[in-house]
PDB file of N, CA and C in Angstrom:
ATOM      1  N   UNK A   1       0.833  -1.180   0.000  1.00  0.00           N
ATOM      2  CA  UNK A   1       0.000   0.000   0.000  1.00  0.00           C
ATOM      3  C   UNK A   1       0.886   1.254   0.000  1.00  0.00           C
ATOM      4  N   UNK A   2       0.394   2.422  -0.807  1.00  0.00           N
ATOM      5  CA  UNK A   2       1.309   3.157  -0.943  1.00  0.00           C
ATOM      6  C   UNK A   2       0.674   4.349   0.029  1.00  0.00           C
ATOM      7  N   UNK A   3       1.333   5.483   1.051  1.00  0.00           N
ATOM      8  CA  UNK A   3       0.663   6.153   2.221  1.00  0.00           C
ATOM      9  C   UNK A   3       1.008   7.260   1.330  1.00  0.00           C
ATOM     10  N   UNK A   4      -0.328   8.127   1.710  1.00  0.00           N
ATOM     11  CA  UNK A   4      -0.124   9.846   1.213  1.00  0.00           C
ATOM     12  C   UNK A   4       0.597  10.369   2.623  1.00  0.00           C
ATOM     13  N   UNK A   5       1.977  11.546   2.081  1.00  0.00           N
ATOM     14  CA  UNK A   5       1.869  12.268   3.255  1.00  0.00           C
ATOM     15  C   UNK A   5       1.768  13.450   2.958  1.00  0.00           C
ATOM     16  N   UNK A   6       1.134  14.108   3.827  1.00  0.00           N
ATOM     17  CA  UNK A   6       0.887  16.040   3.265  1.00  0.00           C
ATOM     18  C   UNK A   6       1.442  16.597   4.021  1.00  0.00           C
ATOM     19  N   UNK A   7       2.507  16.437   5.405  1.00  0.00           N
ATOM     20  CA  UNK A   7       3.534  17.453   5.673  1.00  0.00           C
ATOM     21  C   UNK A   7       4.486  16.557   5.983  1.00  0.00           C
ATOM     22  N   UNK A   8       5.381  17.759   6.672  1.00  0.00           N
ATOM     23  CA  UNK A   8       6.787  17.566   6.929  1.00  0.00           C
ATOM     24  C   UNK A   8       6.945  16.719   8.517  1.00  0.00           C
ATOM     25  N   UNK A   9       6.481  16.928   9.054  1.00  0.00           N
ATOM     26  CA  UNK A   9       6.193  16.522  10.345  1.00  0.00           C
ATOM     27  C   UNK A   9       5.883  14.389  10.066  1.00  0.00           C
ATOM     28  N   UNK A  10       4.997  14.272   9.202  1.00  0.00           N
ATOM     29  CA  UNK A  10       4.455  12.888   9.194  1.00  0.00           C
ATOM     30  C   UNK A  10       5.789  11.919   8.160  1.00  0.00           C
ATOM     31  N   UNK A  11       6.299  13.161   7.300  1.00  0.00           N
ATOM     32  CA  UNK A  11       7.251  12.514   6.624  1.00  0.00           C
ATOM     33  C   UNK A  11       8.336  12.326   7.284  1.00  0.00           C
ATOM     34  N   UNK A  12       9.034  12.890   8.119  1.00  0.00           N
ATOM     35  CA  UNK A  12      10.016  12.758   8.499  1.00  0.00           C
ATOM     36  C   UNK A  12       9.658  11.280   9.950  1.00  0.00           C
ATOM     37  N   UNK A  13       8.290  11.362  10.605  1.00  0.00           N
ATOM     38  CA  UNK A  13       8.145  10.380  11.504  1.00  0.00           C
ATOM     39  C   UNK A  13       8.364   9.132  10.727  1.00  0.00           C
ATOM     40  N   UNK A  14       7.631   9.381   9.640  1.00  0.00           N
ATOM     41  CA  UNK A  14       8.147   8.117   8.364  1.00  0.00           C
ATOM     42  C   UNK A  14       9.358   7.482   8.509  1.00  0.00           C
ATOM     43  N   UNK A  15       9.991   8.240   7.944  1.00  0.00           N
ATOM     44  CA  UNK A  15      11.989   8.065   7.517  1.00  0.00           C
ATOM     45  C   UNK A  15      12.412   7.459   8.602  1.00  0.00           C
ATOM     46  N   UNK A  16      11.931   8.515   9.703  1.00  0.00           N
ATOM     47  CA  UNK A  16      12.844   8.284  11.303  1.00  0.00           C
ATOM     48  C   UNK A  16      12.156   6.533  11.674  1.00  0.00           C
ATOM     49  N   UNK A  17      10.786   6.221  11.510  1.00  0.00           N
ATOM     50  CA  UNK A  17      10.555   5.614  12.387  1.00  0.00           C
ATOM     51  C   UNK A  17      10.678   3.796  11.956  1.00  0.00           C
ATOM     52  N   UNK A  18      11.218   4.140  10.420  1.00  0.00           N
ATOM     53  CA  UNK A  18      11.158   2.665   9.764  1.00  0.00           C
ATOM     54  C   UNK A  18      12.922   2.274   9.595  1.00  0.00           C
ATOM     55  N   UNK A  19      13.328   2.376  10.191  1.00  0.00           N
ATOM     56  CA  UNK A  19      15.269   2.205  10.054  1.00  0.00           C
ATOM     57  C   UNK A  19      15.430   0.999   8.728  1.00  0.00           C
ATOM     58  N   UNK A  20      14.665  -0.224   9.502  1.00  0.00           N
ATOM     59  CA  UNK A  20      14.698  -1.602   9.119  1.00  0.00           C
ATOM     60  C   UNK A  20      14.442  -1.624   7.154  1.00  0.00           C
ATOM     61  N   UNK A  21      13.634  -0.304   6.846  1.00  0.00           N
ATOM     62  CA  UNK A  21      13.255  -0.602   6.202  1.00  0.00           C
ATOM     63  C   UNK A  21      13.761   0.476   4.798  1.00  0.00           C
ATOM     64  N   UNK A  22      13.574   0.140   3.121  1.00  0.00           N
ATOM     65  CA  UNK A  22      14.119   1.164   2.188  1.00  0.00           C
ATOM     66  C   UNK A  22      12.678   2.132   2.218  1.00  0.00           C
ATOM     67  N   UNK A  23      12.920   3.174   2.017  1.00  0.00           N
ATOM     68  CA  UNK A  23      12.122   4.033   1.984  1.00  0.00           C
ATOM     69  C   UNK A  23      11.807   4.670   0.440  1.00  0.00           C
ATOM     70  N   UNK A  24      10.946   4.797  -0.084  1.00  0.00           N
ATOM     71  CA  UNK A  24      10.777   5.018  -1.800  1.00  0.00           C
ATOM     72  C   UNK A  24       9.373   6.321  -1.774  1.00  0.00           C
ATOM     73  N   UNK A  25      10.092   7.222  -1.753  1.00  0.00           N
ATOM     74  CA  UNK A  25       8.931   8.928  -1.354  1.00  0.00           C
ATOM     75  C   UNK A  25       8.669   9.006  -3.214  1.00  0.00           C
ATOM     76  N   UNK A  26       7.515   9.283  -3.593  1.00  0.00           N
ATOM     77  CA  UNK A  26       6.981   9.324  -5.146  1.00  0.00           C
ATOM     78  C   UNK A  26       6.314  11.021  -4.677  1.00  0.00           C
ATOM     79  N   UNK A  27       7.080  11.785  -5.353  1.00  0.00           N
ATOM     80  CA  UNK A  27       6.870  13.495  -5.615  1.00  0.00           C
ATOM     81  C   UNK A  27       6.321  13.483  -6.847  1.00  0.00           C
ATOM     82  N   UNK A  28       4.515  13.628  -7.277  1.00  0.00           N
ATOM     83  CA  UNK A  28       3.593  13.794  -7.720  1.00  0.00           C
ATOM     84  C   UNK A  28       2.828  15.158  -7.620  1.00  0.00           C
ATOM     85  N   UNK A  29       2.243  14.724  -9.189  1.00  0.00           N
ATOM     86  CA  UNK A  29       1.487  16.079  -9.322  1.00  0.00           C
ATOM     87  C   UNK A  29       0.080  15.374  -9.984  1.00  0.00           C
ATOM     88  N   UNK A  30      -0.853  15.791  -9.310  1.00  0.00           N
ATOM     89  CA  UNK A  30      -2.380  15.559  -9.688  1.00  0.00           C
ATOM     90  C   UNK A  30      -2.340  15.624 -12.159  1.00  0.00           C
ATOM     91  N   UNK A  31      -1.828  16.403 -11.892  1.00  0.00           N
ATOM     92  CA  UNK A  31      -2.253  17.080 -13.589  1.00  0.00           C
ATOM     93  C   UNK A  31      -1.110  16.462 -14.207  1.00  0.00           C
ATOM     94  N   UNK A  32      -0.378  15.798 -13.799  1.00  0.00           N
ATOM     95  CA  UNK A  32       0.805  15.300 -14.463  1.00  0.00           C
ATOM     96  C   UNK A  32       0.833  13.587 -14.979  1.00  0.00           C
ATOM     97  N   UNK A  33       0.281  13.822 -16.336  1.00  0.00           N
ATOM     98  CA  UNK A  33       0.578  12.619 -16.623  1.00  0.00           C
ATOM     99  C   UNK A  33       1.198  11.086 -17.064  1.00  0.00           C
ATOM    100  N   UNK A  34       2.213  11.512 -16.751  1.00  0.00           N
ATOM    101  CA  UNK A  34       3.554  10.415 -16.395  1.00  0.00           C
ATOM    102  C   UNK A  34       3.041   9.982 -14.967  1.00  0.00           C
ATOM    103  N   UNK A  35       3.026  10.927 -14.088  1.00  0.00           N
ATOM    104  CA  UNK A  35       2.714  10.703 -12.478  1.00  0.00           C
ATOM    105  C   UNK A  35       1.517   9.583 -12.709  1.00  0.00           C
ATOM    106  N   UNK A  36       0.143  10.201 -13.054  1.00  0.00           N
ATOM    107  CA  UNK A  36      -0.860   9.394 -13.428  1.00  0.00           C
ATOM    108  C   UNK A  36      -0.647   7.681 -13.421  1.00  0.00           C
ATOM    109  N   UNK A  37      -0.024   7.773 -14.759  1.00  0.00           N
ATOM    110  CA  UNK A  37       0.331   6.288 -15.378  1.00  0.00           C
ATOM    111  C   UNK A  37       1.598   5.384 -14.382  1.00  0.00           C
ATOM    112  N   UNK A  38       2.779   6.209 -13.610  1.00  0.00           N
ATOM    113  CA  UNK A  38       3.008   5.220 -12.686  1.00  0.00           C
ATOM    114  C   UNK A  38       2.503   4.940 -11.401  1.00  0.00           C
ATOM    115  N   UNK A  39       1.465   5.841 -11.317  1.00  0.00           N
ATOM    116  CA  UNK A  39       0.923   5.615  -9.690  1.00  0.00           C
ATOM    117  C   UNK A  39       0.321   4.007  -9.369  1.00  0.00           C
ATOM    118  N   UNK A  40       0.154   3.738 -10.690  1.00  0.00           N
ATOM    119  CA  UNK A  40      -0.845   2.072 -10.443  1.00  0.00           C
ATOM    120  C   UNK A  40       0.478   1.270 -10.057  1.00  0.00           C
ATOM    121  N   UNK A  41       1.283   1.464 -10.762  1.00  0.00           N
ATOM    122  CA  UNK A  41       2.242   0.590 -10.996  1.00  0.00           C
ATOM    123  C   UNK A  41       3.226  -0.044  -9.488  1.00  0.00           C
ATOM    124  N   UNK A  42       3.253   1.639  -9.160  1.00  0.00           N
ATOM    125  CA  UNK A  42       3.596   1.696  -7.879  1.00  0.00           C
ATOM    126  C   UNK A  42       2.872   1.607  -6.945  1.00  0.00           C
ATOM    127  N   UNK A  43       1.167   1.380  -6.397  1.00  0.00           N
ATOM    128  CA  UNK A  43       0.431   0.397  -5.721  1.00  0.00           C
ATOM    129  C   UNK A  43       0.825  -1.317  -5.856  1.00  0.00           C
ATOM    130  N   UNK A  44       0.883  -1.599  -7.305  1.00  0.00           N
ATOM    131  CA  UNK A  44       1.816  -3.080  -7.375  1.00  0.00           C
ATOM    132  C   UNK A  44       2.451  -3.440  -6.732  1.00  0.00           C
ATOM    133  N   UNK A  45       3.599  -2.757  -6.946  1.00  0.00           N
ATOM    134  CA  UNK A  45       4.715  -2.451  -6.367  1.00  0.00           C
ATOM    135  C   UNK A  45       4.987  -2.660  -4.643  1.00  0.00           C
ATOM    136  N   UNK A  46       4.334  -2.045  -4.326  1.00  0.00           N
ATOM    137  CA  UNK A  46       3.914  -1.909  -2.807  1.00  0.00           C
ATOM    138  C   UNK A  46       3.266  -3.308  -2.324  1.00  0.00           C
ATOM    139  N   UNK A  47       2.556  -3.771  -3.272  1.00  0.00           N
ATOM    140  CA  UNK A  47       1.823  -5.043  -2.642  1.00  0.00           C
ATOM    141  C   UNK A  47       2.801  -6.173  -2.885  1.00  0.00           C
ATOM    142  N   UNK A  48       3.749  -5.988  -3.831  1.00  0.00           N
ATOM    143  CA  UNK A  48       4.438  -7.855  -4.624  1.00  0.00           C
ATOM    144  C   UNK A  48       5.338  -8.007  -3.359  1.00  0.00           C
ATOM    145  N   UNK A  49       5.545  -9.501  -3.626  1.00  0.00           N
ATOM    146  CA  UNK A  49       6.197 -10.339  -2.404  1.00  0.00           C
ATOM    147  C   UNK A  49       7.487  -9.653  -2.604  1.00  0.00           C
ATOM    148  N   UNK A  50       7.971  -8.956  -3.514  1.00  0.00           N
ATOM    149  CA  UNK A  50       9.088  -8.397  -4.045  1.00  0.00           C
ATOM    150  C   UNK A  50       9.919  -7.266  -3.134  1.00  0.00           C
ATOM    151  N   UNK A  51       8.626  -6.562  -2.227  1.00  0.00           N
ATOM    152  CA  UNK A  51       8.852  -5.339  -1.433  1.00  0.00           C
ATOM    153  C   UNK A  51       7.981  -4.630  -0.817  1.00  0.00           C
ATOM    154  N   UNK A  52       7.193  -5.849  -0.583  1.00  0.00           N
ATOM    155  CA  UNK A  52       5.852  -5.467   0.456  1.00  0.00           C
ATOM    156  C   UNK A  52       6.411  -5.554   2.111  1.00  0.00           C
ATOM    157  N   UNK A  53       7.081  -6.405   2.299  1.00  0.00           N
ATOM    158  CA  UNK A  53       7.850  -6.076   3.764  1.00  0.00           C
ATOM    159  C   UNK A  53       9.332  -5.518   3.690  1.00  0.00           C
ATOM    160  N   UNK A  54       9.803  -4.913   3.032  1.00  0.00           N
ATOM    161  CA  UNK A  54      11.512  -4.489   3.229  1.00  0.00           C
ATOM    162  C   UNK A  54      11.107  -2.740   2.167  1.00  0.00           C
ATOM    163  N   UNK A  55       9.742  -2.318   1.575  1.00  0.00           N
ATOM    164  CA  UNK A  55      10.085  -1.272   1.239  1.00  0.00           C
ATOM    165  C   UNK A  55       8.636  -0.703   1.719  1.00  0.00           C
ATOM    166  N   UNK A  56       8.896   1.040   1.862  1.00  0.00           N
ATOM    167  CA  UNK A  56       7.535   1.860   2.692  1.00  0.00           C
ATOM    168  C   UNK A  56       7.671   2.739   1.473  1.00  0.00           C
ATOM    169  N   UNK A  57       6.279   2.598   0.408  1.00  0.00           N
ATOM    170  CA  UNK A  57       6.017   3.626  -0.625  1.00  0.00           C
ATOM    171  C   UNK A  57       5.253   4.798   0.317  1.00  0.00           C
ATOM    172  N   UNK A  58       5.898   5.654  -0.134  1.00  0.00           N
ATOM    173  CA  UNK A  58       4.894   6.864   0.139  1.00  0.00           C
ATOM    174  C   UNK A  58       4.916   8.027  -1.421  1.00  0.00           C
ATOM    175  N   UNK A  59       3.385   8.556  -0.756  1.00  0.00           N
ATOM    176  CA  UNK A  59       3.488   9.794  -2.008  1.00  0.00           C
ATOM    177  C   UNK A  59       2.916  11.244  -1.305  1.00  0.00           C
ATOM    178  N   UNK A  60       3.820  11.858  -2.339  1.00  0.00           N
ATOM    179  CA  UNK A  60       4.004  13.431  -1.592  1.00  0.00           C
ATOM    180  C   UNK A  60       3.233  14.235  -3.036  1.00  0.00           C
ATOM    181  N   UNK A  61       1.876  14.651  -2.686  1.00  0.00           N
ATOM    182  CA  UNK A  61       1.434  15.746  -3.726  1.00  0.00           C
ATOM    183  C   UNK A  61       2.194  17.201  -4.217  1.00  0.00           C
ATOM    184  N   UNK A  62       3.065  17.607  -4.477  1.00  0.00           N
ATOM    185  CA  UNK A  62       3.971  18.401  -4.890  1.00  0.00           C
ATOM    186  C   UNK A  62       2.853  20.198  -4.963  1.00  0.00           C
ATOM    187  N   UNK A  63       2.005  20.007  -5.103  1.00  0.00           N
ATOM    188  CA  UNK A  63       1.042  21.277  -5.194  1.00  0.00           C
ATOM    189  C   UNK A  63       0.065  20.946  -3.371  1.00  0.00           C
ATOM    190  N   UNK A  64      -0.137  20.235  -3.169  1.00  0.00           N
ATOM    191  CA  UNK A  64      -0.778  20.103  -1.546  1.00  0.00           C
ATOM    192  C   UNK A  64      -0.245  20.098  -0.770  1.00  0.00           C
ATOM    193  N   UNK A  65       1.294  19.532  -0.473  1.00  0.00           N
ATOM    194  CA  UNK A  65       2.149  19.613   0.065  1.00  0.00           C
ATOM    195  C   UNK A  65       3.770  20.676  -0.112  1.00  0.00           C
ATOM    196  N   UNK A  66       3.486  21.750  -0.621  1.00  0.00           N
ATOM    197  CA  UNK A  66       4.332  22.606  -0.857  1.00  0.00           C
ATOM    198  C   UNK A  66       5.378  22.765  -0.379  1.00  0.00           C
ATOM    199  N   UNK A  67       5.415  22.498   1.312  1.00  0.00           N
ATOM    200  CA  UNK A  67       6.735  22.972   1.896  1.00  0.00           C
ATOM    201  C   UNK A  67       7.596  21.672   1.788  1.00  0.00           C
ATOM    202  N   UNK A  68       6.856  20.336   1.509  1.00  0.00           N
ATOM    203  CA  UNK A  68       7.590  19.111   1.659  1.00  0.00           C
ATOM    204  C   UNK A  68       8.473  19.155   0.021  1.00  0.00           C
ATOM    205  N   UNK A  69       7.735  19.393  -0.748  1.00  0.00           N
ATOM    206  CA  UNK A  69       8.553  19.954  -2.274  1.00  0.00           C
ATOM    207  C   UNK A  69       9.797  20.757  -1.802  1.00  0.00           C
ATOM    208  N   UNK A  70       9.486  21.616  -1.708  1.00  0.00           N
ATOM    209  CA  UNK A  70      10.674  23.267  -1.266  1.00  0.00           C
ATOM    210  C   UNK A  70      11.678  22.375  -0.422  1.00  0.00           C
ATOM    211  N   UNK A  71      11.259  21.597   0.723  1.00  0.00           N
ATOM    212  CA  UNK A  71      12.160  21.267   1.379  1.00  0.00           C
ATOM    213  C   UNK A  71      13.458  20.393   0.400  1.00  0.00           C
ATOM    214  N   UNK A  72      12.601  19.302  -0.607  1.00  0.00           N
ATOM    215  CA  UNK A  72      13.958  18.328  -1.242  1.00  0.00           C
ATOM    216  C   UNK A  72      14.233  19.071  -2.302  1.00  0.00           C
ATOM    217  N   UNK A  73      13.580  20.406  -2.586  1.00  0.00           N
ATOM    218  CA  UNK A  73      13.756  21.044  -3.954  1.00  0.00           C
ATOM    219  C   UNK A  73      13.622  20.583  -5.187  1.00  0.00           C
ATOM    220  N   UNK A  74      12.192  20.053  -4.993  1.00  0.00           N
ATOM    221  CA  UNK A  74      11.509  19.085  -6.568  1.00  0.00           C
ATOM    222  C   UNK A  74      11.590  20.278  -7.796  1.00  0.00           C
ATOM    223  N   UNK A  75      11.810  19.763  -8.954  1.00  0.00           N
ATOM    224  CA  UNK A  75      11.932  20.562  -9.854  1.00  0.00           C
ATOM    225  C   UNK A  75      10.995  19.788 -11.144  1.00  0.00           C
ATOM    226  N   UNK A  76      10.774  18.428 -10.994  1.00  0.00           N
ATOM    227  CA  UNK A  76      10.022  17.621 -11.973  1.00  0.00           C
ATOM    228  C   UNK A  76       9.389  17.132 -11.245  1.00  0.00           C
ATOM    229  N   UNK A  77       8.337  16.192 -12.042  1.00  0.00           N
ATOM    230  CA  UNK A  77       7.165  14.963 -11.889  1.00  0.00           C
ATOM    231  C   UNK A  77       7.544  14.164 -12.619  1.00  0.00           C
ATOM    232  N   UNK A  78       7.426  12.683 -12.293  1.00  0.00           N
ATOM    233  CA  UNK A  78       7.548  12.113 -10.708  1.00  0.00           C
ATOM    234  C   UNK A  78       9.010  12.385 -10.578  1.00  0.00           C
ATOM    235  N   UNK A  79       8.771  13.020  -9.409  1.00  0.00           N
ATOM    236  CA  UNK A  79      10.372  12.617  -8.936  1.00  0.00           C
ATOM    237  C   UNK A  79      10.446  11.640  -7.510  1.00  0.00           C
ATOM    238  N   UNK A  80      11.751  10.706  -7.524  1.00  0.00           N
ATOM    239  CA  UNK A  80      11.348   9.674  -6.261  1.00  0.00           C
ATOM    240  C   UNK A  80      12.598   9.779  -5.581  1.00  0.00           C
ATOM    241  N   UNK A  81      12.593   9.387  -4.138  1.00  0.00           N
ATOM    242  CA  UNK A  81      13.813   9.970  -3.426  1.00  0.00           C
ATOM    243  C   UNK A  81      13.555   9.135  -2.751  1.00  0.00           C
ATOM    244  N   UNK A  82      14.633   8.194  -2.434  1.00  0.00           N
ATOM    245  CA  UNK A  82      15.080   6.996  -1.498  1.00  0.00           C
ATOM    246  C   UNK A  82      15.874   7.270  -0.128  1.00  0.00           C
ATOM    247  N   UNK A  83      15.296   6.669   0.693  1.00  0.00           N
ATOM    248  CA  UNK A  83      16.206   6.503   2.094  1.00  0.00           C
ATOM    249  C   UNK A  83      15.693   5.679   2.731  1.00  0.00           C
ATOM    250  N   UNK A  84      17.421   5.151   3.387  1.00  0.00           N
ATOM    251  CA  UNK A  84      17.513   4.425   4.135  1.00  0.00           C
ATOM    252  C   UNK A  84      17.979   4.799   5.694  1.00  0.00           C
ATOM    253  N   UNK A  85      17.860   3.798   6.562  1.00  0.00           N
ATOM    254  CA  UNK A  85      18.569   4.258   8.044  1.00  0.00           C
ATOM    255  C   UNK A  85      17.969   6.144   8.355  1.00  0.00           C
ATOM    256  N   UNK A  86      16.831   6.787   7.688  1.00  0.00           N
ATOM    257  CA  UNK A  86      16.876   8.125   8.164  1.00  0.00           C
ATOM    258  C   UNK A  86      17.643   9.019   6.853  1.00  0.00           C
ATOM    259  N   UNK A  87      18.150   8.299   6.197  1.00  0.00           N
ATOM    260  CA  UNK A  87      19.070   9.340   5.397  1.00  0.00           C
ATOM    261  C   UNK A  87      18.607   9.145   3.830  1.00  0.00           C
ATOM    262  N   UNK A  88      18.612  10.086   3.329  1.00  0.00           N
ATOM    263  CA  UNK A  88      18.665  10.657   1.767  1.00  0.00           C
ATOM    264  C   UNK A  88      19.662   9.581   1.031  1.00  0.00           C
ATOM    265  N   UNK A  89      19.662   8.824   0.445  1.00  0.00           N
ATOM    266  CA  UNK A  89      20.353   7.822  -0.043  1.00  0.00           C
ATOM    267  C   UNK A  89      20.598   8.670  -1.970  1.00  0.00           C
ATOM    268  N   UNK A  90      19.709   8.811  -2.493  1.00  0.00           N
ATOM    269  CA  UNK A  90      19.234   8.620  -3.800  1.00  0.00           C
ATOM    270  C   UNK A  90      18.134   9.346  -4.712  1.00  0.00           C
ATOM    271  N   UNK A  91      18.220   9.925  -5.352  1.00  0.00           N
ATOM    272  CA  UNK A  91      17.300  10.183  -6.442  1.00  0.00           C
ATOM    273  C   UNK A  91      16.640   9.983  -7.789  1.00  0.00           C
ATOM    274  N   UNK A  92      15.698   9.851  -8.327  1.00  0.00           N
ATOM    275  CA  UNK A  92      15.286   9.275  -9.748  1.00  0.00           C
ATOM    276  C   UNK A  92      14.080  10.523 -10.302  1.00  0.00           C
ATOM    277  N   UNK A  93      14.585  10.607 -11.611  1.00  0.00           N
ATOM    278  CA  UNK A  93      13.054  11.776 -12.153  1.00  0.00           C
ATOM    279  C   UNK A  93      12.876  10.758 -13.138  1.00  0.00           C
ATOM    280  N   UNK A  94      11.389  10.697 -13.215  1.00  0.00           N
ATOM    281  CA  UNK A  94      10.840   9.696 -14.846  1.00  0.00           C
ATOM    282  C   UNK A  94       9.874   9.085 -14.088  1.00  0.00           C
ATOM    283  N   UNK A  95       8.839   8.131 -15.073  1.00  0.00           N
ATOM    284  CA  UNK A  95       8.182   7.101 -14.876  1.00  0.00           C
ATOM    285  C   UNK A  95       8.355   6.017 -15.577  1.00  0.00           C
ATOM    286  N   UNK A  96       9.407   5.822 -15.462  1.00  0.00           N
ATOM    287  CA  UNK A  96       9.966   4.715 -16.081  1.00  0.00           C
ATOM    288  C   UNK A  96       9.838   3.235 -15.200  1.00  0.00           C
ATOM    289  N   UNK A  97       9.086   2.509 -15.368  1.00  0.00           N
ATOM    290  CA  UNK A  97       8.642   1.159 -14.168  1.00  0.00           C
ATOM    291  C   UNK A  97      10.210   0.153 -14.220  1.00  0.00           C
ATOM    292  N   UNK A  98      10.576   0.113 -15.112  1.00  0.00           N
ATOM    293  CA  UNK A  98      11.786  -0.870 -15.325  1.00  0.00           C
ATOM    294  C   UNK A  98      12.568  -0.032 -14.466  1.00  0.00           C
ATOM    295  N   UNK A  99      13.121   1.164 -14.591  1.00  0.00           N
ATOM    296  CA  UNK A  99      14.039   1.612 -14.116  1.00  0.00           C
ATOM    297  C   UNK A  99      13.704   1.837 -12.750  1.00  0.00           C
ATOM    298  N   UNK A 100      12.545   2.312 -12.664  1.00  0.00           N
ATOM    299  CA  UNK A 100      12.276   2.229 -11.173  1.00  0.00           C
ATOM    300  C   UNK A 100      13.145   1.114 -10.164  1.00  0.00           C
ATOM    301  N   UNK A 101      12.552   0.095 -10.760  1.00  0.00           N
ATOM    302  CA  UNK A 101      12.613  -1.442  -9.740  1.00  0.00           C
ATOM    303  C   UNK A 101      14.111  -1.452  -9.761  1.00  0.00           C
ATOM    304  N   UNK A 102      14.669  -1.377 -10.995  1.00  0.00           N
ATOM    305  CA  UNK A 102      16.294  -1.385 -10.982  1.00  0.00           C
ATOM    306  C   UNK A 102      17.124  -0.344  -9.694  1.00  0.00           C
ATOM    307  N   UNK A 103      16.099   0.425  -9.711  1.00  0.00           N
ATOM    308  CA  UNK A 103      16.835   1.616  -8.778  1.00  0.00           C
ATOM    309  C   UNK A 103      16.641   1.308  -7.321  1.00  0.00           C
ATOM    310  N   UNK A 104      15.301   0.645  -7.389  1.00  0.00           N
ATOM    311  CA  UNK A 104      15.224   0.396  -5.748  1.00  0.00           C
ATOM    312  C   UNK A 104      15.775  -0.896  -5.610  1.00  0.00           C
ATOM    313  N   UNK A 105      15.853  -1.720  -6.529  1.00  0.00           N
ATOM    314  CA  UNK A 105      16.633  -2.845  -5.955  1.00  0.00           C
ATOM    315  C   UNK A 105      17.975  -2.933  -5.727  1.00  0.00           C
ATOM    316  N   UNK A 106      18.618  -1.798  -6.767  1.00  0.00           N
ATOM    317  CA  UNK A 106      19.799  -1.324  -6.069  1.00  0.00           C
ATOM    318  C   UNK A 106      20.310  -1.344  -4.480  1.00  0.00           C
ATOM    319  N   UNK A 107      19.208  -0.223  -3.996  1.00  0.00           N
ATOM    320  CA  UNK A 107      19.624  -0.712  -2.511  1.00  0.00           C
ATOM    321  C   UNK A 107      18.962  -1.221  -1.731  1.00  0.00           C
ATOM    322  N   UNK A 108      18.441  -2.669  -2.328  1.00  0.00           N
ATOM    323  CA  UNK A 108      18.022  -3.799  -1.547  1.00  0.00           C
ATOM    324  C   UNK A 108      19.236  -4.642  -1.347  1.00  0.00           C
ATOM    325  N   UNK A 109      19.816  -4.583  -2.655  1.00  0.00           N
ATOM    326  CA  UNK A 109      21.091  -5.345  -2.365  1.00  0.00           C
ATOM    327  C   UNK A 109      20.530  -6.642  -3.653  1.00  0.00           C
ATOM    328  N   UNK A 110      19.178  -6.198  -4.186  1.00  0.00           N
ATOM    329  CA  UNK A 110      18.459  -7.387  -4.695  1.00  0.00           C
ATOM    330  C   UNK A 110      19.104  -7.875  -6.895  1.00  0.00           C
ATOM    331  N   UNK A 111      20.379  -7.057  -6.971  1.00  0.00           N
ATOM    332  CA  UNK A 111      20.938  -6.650  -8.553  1.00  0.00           C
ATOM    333  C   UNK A 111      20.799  -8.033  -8.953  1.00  0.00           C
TER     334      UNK A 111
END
């Protein structure tokens, strides 16, 4: 399941409170349709035996959530930003599903 967060406060309890786990933040825009077309993909995603217990999707509305944008300094849709242990690991812009999985399995350790 993929969690909406709309501030800074719930995102960061996020990051902080899952150590154990990769963290995969999806920076979306309602009107953006790349965003659109991977959002399903990435509900999948969230559910397959693949990274339903070792990864926490979340999505950040980029126009509802404004200060959480400003804060990583989004400049595109989708943009996705990985962390682990609390920390900023990584970045990806596109909706690219192949590349996605390649990127997060990167740091699963899963190549």
């Amino acid at each position: 399941m993929v969690t909406k967060v709309e501030d800074n406060a719930t995102l960061d309890n996020l990051i902080n409170s899952s150590p154990e786990k990769l963290i995969v933040v999806d920076f979306f825009a309602t009107w953006c349709g790349p965003c659109v077309r991977i959002a399903p993909k990435l509900e999948e995603m969230s559910k397959s035996e693949d990274y339903k217990d070792s990864v926490l999707f979340l999505k950040v509305d980029v126009d509802a959530a404004n200060e959480i944008s400003e804060k990583f300094k989004i400049q595109a849709m989708p943009t996705f930003i990985l962390f682990k242990d609390g920390q900023k690991v990584d970045e990806m812009m596109g909706a690219n599903e192949a590349k996605l999985k390649a990127f997060i399995n990167k740091y699963l350790g899963n190549n």
